[in-house]
N, C-alpha and C. Protein backbone atom coordinates (compact mmCIF):
# COMPACT_ATOMS: atom_id res chain seq x y z
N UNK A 1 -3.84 -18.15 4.51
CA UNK A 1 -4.80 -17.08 4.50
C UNK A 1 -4.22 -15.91 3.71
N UNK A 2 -5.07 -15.59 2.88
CA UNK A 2 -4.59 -14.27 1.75
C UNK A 2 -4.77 -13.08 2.33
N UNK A 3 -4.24 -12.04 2.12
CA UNK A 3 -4.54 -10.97 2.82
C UNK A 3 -4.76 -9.47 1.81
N UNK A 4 -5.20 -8.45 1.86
CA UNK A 4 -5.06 -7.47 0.92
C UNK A 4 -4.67 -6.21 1.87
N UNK A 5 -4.29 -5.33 1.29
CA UNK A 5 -4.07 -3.80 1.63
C UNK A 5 -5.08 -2.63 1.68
N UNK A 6 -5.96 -2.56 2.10
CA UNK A 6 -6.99 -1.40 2.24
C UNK A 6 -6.54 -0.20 2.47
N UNK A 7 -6.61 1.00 1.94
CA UNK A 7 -6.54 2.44 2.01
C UNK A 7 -7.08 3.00 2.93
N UNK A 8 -6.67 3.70 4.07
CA UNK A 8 -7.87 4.29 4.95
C UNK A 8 -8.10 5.92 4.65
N UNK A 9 -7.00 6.12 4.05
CA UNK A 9 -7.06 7.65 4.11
C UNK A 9 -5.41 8.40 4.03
N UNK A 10 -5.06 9.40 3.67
CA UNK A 10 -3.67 10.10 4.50
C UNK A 10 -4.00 10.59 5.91
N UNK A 11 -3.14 10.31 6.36
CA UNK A 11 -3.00 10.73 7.75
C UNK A 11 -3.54 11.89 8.29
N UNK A 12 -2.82 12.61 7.37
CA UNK A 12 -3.21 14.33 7.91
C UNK A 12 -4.83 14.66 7.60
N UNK A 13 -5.15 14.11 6.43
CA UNK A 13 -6.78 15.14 6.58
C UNK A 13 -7.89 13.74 5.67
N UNK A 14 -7.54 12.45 5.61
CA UNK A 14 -8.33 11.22 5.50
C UNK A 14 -8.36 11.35 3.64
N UNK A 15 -7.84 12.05 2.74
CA UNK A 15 -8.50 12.04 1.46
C UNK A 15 -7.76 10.76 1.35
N UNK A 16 -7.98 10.21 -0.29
CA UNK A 16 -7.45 9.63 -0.88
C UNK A 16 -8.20 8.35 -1.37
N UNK A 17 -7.93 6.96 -1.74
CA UNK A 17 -8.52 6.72 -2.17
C UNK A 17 -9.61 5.70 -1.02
N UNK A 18 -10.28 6.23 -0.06
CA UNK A 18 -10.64 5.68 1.18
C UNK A 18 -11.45 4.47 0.67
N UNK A 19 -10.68 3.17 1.51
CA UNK A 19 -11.73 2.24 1.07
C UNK A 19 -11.40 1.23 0.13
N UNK A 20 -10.70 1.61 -0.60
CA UNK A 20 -10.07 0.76 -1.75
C UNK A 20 -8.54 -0.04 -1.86
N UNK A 21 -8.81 -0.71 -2.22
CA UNK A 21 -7.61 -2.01 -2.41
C UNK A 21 -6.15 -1.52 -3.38
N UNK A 22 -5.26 -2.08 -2.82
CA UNK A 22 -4.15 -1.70 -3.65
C UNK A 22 -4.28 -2.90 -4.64
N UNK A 23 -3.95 -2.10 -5.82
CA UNK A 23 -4.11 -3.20 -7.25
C UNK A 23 -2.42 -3.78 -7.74
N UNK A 24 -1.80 -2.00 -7.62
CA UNK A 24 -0.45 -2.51 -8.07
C UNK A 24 0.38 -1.28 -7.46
N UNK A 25 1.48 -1.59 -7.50
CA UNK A 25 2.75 -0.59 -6.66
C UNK A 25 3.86 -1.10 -6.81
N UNK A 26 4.39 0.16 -7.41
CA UNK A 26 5.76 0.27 -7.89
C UNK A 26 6.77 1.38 -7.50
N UNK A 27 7.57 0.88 -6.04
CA UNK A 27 8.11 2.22 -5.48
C UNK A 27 9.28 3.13 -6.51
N UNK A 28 10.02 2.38 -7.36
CA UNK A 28 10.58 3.20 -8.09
C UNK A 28 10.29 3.80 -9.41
N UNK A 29 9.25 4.07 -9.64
CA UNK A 29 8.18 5.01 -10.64
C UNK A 29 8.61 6.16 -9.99
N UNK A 30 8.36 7.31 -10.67
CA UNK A 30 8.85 8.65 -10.88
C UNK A 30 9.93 9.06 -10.14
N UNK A 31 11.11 8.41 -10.22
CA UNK A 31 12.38 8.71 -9.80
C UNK A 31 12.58 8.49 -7.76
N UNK A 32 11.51 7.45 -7.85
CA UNK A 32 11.64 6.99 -6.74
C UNK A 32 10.74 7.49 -5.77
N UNK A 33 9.82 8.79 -6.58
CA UNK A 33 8.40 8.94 -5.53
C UNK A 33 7.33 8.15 -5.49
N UNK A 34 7.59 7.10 -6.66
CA UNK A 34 6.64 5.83 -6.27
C UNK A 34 4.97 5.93 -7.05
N UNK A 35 4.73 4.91 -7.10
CA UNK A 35 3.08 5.10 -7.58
C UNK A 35 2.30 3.84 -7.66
N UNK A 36 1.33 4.33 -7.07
CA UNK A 36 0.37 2.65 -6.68
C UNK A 36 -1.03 3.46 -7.35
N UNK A 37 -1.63 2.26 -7.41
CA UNK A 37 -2.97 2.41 -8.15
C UNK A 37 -4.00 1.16 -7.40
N UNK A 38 -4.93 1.80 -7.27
CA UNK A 38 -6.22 1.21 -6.09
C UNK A 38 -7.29 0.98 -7.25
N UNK A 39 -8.31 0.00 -6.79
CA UNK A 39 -9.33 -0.52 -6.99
C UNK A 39 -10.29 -0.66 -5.76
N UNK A 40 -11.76 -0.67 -5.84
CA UNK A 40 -12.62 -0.86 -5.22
C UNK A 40 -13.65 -2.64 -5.13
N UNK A 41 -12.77 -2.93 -6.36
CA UNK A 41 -13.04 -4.27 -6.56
C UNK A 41 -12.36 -5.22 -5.86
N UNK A 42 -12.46 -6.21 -5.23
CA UNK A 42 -11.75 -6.82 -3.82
C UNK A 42 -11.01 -7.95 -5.30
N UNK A 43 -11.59 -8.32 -6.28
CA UNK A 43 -11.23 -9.56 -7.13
C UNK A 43 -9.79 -8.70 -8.33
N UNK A 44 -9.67 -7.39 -7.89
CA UNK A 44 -8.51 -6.98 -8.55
C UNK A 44 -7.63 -6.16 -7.70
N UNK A 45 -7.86 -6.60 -6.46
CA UNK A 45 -6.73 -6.50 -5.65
C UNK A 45 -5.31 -7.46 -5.32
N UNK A 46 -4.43 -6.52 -5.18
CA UNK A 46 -3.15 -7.45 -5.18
C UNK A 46 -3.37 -8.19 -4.26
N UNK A 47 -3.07 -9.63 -4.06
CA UNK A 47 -3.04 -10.73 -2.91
C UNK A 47 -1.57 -11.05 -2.18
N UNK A 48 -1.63 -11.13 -1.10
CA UNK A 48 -0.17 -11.46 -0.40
C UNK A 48 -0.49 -12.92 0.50
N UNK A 49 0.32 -13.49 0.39
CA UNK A 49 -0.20 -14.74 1.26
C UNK A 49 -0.04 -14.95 2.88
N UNK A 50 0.98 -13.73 3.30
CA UNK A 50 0.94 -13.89 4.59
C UNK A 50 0.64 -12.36 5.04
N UNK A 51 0.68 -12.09 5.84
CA UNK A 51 0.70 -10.74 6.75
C UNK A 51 1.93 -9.93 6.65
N UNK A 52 3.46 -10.45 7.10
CA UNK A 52 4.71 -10.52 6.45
C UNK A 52 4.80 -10.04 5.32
N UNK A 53 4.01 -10.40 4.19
CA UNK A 53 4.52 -10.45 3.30
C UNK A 53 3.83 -8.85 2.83
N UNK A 54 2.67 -8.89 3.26
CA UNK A 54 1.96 -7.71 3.21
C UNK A 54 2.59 -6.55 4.00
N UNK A 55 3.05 -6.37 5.28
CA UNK A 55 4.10 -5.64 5.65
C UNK A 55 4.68 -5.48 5.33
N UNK A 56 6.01 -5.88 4.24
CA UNK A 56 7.06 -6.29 3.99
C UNK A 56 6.63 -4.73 2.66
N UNK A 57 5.81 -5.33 1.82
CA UNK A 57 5.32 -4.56 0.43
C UNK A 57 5.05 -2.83 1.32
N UNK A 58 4.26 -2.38 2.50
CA UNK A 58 4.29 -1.37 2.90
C UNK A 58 5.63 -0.64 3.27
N UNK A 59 6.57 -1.39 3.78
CA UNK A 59 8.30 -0.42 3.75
C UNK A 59 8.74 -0.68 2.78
N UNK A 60 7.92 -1.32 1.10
CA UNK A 60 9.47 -1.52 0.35
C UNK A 60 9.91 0.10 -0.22
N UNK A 61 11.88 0.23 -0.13
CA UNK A 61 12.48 1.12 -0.39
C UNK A 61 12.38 1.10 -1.83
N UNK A 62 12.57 2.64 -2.80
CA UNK A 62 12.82 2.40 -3.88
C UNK A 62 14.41 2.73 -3.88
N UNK A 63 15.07 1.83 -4.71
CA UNK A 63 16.32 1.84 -5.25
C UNK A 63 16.87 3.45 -5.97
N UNK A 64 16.12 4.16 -6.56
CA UNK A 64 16.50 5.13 -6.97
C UNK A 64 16.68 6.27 -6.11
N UNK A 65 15.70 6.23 -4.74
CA UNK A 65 15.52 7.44 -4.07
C UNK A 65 15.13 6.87 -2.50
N UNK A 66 16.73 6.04 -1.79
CA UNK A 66 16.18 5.13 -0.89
C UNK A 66 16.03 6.07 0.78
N UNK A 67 15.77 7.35 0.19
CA UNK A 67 16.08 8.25 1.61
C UNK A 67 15.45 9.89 1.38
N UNK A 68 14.39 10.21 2.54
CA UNK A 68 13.67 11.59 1.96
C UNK A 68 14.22 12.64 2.63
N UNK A 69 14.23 13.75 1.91
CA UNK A 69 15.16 15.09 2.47
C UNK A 69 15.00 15.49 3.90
N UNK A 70 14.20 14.65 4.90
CA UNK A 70 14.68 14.63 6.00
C UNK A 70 15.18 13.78 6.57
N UNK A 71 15.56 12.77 6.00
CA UNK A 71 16.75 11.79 6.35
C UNK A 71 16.38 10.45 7.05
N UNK A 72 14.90 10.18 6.37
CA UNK A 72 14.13 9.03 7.28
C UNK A 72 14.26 8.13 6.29
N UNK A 73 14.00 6.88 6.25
CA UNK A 73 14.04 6.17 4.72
C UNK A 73 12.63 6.34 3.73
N UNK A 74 12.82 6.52 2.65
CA UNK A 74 11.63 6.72 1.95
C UNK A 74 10.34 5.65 1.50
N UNK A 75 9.49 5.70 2.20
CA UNK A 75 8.43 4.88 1.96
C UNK A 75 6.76 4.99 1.70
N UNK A 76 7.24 4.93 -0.19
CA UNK A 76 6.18 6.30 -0.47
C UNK A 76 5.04 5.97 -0.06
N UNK A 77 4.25 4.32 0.00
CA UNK A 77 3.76 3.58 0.23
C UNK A 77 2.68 4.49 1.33
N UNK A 78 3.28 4.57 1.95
CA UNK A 78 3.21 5.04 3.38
C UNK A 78 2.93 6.90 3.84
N UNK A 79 2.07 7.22 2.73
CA UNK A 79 1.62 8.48 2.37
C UNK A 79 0.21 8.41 2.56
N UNK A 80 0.08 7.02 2.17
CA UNK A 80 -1.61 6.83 2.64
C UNK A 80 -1.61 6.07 4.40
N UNK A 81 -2.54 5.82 5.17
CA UNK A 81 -2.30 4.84 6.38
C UNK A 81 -2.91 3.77 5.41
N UNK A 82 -2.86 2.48 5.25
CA UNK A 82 -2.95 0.90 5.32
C UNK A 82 -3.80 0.55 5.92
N UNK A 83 -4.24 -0.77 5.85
CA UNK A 83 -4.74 -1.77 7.04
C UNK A 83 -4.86 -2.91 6.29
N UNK A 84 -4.16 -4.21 6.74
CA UNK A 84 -4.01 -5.42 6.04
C UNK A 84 -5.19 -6.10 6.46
N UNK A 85 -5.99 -6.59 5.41
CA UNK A 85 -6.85 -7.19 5.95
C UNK A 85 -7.01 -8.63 5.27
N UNK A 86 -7.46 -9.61 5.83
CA UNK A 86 -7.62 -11.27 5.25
C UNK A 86 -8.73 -10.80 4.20
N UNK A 87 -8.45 -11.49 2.77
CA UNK A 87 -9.95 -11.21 2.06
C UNK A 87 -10.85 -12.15 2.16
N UNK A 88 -11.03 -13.22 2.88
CA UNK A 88 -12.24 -13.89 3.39
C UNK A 88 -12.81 -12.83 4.17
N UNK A 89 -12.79 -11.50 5.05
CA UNK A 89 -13.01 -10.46 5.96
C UNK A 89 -13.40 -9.64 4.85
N UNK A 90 -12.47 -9.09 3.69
CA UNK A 90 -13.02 -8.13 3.12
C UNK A 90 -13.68 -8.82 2.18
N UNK A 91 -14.38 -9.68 1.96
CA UNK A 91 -15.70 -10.25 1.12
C UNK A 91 -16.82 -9.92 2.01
N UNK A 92 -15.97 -9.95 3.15
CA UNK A 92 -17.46 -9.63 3.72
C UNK A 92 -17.84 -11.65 4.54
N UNK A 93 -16.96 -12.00 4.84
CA UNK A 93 -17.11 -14.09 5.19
C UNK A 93 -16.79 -13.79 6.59
């Protein structure tokens, strides 16, 4: 079962790209603050094959900047909230 990454919002006040699929993400882009790029199209969303594996992509560290000035590990990822979902579910099946 395939799974994708849905955007719900940032935490603090819901903006961002609500609703939409992660396409691509690359935590060590801009010196390790990271940068992902979303789609609304479910057929150009990144696919993960397990749940794991989809978790796994939400803590990845970047190598350049593996720790944020308050001393938590950095996971830029994780600026938006997530929700992994099966894409047989987000087709709508």
């Amino acid at each position: 079962m395939s799974v994708v990454l849905r955007c719900l919002g940032r935490p603090t006040d819901g903006s961002g790209p609500v609703g939409q699929y992660l396409e691509r993400y690359d935590p060590d882009a801009h010196h390790g603050r990271g940068t992902a790029d979303f789609t609304a199209d479910l057929a150009g969303a990144k696919r993960y094959a397990t749940f794991a594996e989809a978790w796994a992509e939400l803590g990845r560290i970047p190598r350049a900047r593996p720790w944020r000035a308050d001393g938590k590990p950095n996971r830029p990822l994780t600026t938006w909230t997530m929700e992994i979902v099966p894409v047989a579910e987000a087709a709508g099946g």
